[in-house]
Protein backbone atom coordinates (compact mmCIF):
# COMPACT_ATOMS: atom_id res chain seq x y z
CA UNK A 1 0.00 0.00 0.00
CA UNK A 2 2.93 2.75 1.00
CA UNK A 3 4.46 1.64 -2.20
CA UNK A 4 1.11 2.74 -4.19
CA UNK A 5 0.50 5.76 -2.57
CA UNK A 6 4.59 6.77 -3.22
CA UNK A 7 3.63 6.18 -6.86
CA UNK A 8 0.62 8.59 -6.48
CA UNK A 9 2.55 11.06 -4.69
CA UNK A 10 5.35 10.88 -7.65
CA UNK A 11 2.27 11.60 -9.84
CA UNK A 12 1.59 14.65 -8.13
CA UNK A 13 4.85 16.25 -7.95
CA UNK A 14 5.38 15.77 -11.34
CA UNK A 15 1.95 17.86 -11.81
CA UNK A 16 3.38 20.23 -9.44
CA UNK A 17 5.96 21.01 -11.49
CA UNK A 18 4.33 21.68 -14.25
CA UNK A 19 2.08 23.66 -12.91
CA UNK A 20 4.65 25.85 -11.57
CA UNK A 21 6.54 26.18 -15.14
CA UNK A 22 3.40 27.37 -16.44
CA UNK A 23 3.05 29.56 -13.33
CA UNK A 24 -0.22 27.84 -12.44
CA UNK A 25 -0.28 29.06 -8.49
CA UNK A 26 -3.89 27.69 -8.37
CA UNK A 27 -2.87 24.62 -9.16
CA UNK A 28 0.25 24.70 -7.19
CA UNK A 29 -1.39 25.05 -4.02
CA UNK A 30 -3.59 22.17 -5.02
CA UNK A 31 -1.25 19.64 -6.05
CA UNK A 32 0.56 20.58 -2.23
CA UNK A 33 -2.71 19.84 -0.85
CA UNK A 34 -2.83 16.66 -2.20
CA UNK A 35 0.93 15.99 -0.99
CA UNK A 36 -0.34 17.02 2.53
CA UNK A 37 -2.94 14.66 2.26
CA UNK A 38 -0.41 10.93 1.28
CA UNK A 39 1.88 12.81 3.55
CA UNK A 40 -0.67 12.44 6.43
CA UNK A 41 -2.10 9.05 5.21
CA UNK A 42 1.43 7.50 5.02
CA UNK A 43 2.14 8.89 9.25
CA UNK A 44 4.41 11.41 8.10
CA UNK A 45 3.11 13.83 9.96
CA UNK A 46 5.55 16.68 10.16
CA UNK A 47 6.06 16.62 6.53
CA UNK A 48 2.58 17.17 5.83
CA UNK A 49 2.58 19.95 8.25
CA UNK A 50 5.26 21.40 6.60
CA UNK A 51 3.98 20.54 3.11
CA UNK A 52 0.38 22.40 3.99
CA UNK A 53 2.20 25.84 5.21
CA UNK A 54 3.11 25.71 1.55
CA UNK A 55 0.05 25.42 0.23
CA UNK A 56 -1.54 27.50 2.28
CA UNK A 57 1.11 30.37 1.61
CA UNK A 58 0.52 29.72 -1.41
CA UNK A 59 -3.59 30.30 -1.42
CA UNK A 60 -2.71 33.43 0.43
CA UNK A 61 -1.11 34.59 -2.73
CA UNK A 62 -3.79 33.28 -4.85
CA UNK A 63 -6.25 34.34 -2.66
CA UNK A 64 -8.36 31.33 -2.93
CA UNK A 65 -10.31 31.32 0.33
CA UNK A 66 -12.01 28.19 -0.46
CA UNK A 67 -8.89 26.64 -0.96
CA UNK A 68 -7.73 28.36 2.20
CA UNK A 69 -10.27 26.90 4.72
CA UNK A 70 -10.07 23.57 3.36
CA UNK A 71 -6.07 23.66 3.88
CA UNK A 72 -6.58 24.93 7.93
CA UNK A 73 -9.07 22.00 8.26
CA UNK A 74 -6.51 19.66 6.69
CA UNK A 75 -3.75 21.16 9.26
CA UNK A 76 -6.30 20.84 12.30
CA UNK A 77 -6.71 16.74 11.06
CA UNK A 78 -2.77 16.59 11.11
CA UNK A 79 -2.57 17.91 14.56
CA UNK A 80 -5.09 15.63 15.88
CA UNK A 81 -2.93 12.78 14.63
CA UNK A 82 -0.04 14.21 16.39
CA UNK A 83 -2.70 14.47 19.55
CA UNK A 84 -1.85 18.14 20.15
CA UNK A 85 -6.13 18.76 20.59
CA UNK A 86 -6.20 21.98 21.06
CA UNK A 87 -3.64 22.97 18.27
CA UNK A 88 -6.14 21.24 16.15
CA UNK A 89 -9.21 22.92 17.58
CA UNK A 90 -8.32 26.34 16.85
CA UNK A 91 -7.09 25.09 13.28
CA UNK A 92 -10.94 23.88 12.71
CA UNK A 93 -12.24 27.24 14.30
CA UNK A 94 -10.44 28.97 11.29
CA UNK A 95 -11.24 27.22 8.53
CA UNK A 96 -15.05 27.14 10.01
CA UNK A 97 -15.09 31.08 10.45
CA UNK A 98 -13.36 31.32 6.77
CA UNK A 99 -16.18 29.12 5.35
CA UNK A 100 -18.53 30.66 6.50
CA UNK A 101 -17.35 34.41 5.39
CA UNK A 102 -17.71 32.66 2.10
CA UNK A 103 -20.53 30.72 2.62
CA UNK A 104 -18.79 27.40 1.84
CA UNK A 105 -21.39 25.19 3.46
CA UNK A 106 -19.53 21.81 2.78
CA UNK A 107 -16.15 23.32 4.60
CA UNK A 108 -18.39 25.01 7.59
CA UNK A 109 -19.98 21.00 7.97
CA UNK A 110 -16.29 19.47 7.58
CA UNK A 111 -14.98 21.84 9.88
CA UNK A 112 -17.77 21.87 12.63
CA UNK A 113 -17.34 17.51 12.63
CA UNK A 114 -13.99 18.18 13.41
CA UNK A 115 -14.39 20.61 16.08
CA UNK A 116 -16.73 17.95 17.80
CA UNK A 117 -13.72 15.25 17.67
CA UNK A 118 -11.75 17.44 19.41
CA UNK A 119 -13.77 18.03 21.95
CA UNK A 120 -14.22 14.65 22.19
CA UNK A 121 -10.57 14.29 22.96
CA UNK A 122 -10.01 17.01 25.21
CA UNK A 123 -12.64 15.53 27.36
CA UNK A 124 -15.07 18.18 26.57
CA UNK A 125 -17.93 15.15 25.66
CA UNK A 126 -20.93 17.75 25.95
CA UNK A 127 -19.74 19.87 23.69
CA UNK A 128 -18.99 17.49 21.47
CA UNK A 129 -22.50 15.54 21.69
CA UNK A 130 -24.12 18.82 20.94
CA UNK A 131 -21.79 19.72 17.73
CA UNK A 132 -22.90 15.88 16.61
CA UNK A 133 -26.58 17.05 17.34
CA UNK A 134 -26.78 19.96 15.53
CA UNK A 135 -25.31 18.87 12.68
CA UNK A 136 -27.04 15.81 12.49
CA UNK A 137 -30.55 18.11 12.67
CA UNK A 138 -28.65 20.79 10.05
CA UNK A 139 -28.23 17.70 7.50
CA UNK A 140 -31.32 15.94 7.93
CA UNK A 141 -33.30 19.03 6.83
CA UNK A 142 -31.28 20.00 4.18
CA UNK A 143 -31.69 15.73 3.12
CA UNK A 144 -27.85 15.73 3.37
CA UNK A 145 -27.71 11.67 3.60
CA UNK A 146 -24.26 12.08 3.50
CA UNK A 147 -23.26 14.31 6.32
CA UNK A 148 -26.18 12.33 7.96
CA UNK A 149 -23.59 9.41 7.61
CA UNK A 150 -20.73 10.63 8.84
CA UNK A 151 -22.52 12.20 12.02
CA UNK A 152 -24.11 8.96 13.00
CA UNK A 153 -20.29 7.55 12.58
CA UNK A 154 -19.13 10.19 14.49
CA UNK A 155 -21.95 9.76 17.47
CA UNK A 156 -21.96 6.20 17.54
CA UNK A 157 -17.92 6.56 18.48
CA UNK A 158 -18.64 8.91 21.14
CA UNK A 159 -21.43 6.81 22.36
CA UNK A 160 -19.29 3.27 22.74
CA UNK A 161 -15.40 4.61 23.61
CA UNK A 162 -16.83 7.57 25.66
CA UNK A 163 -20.09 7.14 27.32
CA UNK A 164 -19.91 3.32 27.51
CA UNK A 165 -23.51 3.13 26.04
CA UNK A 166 -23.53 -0.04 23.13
CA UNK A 167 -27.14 -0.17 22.54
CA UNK A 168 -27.20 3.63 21.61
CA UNK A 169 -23.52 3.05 19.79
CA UNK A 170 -25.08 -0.15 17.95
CA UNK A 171 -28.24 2.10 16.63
CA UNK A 172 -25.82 5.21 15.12
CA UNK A 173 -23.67 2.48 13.61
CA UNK A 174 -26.31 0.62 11.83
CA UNK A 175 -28.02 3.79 10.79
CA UNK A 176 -24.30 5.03 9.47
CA UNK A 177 -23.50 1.47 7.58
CA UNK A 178 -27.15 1.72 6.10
CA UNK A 179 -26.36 4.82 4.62
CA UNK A 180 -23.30 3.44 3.52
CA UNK A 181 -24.73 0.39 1.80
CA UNK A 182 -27.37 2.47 0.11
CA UNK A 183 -24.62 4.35 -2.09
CA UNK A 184 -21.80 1.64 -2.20
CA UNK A 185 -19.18 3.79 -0.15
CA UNK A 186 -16.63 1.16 0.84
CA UNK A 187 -14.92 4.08 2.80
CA UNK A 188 -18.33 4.76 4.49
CA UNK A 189 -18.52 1.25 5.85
CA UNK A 190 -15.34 0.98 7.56
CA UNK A 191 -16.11 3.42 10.74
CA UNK A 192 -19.24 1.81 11.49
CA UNK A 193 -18.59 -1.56 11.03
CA UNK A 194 -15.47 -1.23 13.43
CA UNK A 195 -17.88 0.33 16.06
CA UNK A 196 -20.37 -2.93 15.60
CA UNK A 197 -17.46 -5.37 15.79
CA UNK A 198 -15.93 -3.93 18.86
CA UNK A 199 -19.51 -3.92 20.62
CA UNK A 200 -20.21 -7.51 19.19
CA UNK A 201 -17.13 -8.87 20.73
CA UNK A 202 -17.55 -6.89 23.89
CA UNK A 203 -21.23 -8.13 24.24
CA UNK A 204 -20.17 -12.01 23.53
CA UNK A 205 -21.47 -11.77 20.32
CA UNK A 206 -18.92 -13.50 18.57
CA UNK A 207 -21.01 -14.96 15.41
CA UNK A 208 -22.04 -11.41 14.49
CA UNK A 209 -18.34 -9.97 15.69
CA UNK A 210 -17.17 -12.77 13.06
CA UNK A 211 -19.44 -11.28 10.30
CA UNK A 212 -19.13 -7.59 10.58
CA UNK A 213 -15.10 -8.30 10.59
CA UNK A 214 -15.23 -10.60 7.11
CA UNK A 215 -17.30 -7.55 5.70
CA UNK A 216 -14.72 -5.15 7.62
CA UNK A 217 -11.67 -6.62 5.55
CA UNK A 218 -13.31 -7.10 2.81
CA UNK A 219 -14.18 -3.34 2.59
CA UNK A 220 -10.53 -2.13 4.29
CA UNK A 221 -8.50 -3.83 1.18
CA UNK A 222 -11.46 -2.65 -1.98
CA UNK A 223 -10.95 0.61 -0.16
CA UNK A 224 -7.06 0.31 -0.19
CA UNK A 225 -6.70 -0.78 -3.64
CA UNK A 226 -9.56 1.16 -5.34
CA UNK A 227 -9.00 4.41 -3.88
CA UNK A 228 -5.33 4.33 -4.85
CA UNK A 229 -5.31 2.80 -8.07
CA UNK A 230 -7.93 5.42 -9.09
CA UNK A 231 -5.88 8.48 -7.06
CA UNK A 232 -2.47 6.66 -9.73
CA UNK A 233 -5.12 6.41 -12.29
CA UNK A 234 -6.20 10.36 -11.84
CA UNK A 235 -2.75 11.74 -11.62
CA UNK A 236 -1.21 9.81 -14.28
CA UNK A 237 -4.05 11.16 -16.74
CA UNK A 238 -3.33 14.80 -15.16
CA UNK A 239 0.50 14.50 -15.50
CA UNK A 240 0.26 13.47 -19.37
CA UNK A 241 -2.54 16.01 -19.76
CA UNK A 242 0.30 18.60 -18.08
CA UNK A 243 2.59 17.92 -20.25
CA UNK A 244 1.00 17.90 -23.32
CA UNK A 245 -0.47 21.61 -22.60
CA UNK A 246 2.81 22.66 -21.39
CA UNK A 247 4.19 21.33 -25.14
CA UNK A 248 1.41 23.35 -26.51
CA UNK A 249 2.22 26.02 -24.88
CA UNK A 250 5.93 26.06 -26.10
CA UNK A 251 4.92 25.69 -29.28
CA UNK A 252 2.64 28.55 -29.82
CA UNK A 253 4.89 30.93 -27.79
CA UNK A 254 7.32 29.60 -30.82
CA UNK A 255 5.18 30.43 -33.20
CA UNK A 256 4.38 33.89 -32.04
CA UNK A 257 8.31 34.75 -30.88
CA UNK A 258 8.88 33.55 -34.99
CA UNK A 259 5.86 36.14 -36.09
CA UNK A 260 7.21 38.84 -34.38
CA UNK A 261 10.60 38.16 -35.74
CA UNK A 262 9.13 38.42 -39.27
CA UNK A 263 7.15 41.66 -38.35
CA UNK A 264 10.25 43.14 -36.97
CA UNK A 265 12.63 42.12 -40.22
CA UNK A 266 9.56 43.59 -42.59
CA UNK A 267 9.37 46.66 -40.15
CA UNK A 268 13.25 46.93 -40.60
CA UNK A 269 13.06 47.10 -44.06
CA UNK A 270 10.41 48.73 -44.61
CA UNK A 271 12.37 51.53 -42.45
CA UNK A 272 14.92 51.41 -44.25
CA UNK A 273 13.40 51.99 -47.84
CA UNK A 274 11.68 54.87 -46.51
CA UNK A 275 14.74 56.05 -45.38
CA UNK A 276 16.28 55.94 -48.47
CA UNK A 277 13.59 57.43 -50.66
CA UNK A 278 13.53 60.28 -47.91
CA UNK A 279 17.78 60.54 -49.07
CA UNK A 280 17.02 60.76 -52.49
CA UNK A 281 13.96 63.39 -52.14
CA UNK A 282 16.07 65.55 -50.41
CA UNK A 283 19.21 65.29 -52.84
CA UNK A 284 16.39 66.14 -55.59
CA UNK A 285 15.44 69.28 -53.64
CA UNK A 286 19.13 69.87 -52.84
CA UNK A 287 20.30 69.98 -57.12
CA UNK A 288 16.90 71.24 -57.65
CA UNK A 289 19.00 74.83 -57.77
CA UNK A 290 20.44 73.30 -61.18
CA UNK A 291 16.99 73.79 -62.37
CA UNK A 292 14.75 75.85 -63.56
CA UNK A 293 12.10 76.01 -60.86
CA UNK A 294 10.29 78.80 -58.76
CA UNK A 295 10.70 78.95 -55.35
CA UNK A 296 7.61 78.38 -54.14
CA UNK A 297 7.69 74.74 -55.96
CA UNK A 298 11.01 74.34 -53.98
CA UNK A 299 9.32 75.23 -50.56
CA UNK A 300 6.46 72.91 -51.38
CA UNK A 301 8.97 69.78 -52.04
CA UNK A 302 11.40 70.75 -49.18
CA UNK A 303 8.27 71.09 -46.64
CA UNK A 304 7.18 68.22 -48.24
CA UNK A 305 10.00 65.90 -47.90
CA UNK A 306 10.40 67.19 -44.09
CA UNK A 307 6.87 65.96 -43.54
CA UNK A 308 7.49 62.65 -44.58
CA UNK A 309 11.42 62.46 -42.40
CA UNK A 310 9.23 63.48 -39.53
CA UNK A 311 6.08 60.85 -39.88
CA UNK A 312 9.47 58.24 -40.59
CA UNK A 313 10.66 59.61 -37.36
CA UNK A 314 7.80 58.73 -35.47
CA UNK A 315 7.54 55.34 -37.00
CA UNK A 316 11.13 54.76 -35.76
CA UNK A 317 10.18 56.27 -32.72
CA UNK A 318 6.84 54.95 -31.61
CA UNK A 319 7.18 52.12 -29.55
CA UNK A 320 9.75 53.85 -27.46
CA UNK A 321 7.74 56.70 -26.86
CA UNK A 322 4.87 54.40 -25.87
CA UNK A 323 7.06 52.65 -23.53
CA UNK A 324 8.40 56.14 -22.18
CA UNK A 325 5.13 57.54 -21.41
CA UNK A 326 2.79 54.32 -20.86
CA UNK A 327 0.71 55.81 -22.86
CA UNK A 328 -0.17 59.14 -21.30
CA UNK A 329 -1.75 61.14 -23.94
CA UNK A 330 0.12 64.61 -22.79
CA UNK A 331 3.49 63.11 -22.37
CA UNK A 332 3.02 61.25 -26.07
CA UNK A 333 2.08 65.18 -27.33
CA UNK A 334 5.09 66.86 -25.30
CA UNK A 335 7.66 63.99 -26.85
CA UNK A 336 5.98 64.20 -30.15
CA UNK A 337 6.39 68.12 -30.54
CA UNK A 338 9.75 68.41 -28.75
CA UNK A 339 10.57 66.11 -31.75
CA UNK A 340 9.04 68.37 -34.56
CA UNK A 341 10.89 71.30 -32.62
CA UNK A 342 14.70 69.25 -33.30
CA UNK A 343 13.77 69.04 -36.94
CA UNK A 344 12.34 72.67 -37.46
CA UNK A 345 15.94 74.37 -37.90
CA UNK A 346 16.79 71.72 -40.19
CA UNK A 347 14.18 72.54 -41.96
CA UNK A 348 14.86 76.54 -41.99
CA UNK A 349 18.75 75.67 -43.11
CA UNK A 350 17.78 73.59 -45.97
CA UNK A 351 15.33 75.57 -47.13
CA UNK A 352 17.06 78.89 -47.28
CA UNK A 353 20.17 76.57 -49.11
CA UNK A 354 17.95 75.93 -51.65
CA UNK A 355 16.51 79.09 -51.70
CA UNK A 356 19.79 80.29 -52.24
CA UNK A 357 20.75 77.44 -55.40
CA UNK A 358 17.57 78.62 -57.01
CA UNK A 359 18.26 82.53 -56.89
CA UNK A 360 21.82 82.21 -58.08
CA UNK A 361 21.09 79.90 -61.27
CA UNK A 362 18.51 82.30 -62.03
CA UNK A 363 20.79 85.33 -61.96
């Protein structure tokens, strides 16, 4: 069994990982969870202590409250293994108190059962009775079989190792592996059936003590192997799944780092072609003085040519400004105009050069 449920937790990392190369946090603090969880199953109890103040930091940063409360919960059941009760307790009372600011009714149920166990074990068996009670009346309202389930599990413990009463024990227990037979839980069966076997043997019941513990094994090794195979089973699908979305993902950043290449060689060229048909303009306008022209045809192509250098200059320019200014409309209009200012004189001195070419061929 530890061997399967190192497999699953091999599984898991492996998700982990991936999840953190695709800088999944969500499913980071899930997959630590789950780690907690084989940590705790396989008695390895500080580790999954240690393993769930990752997770939960990790939820923090997510901010996954749901997430959250069930990770406290998980850290109060870790604590109660390591029998520090009220540790757990005040664990429980978090992840309760988070649930409900969310209104997470299944974590404010898990939560509240757990409170009641403590109690239990800190002595405190009223309080813990009356947790049992309320819950049980909370679920059968709401028709929650399910919680109903648990709760008579949970009542018919307190009831035998407790209060020493078997015949009240004996009627949670068969009302809790009823329950349990009517859905085909083998995990469901396990708790009450141990209860009935204990008060079977204790009562000299030993034919019915004999029964209840064939079903009991029975139900402890379909539990072991079909909880686990399916848990390898889960993961395994998860990690390939993983991996192939993580390839997918590699490929069409590829794709788009290769487009962007080939938008940046066409933007380079197509730079540079302006560029040089803004050269050969202006060497036009500069022999233009060999000419016969007027002058105000050589304004109009120098004032011309200038308009185009400075839209070319802004094309160059663009992106940087953008960057520059994060797109603040004033600061683009400052940049932009402190840029037509640079080019202005150059403007004036070429101009009045050509100006100049014009007037002296015509003389």
């Amino acid at each position: 069994m530890r061997g399967l449920k190192r497999e699953a937790f091999d599984y898991v990392q492996q998700s982990m990982q991936i999840r953190k190369r695709i800088n999944d946090l969500t499913g980071v603090t899930s997959c630590l969870i789950n780690m907690g969880m084989i940590y705790s199953d396989l008695g390895e109890l500080e580790l999954a202590l240690e393993t769930n103040k990752q997770a939960l930091s990790y939820s923090k940063k997510v901010e996954n409250r749901m997430l959250e409360a069930d990770i406290l919960c998980n850290q109060g059941v870790v604590y109660e293994g390591l029998k520090k009760h009220e540790t757990a307790l005040d664990y429980f009372e978090q992840s309760m108190e988070l649930a409900e600011l969310i209104g997470d009714e299944d974590q404010i149920n898990r939560a509240y059962l757990n409170m009641g166990v403590s109690y239990k074990k800190l002595g405190n068996i009223k309080k813990a009775l009356e947790i049992y009670q309320n819950t049980l009346e909370k679920a059968m309202k709401l028709g929650d079989t399910a919680q109903m389930g648990t709760t008579y599990t949970n009542m018919a413990s307190l009831f035998h190792n407790n209060l020493g009463k078997s015949e009240e024990a004996s009627g949670y227990a068969k009302k809790s592996l009823a329950i349990a037979r009517r859905y085909g839980d083998p995990y469901s069966h396990v708790a009450p059936l141990t209860t009935l076997h204990d008060i079977y043997l204790k009562n000299g019941n030993y034919k019915m003590a004999l029964e209840t513990y064939k079903e009991l094994t029975l139900m402890s090794d379909s539990l072991s192997n079909q909880s686990l195979k399916e848990q390898i089973s889960q993961e395994k699908a998860r990690a390939e799944f993983e991996r192939k979305q993580l390839i997918k993902e590699q490929k069409e950043r590829e794709v788009i780092r290769m487009a962007e290449q080939a938008e940046n060689r066409r933007n380079t060229l197509q730079h540079i072609s302006l560029l040089i048909g803004l050269v050969i303009l202006l060497l036009i306008v500069i022999i233009c003085g060999r000419l016969n022209l007027s002058v105000r045809l050589a304004e109009g192509m120098i004032f011309f040519s200038f308009l185009l250098f400075f839209e070319f200059l802004l094309l160059v320019f663009d992106p940087y400004i953008e960057s520059w200014t994060q797109g603040a409309p004033a600061l683009m209009f400052a940049l932009n105009s402190s840029l037509a200012l640079v080019i202005f004189p150059l403007h004036a001195l070429v101009e009045r050069f050509a100006k100049r070419k014009i007037i002296g061929s015509k003389n």
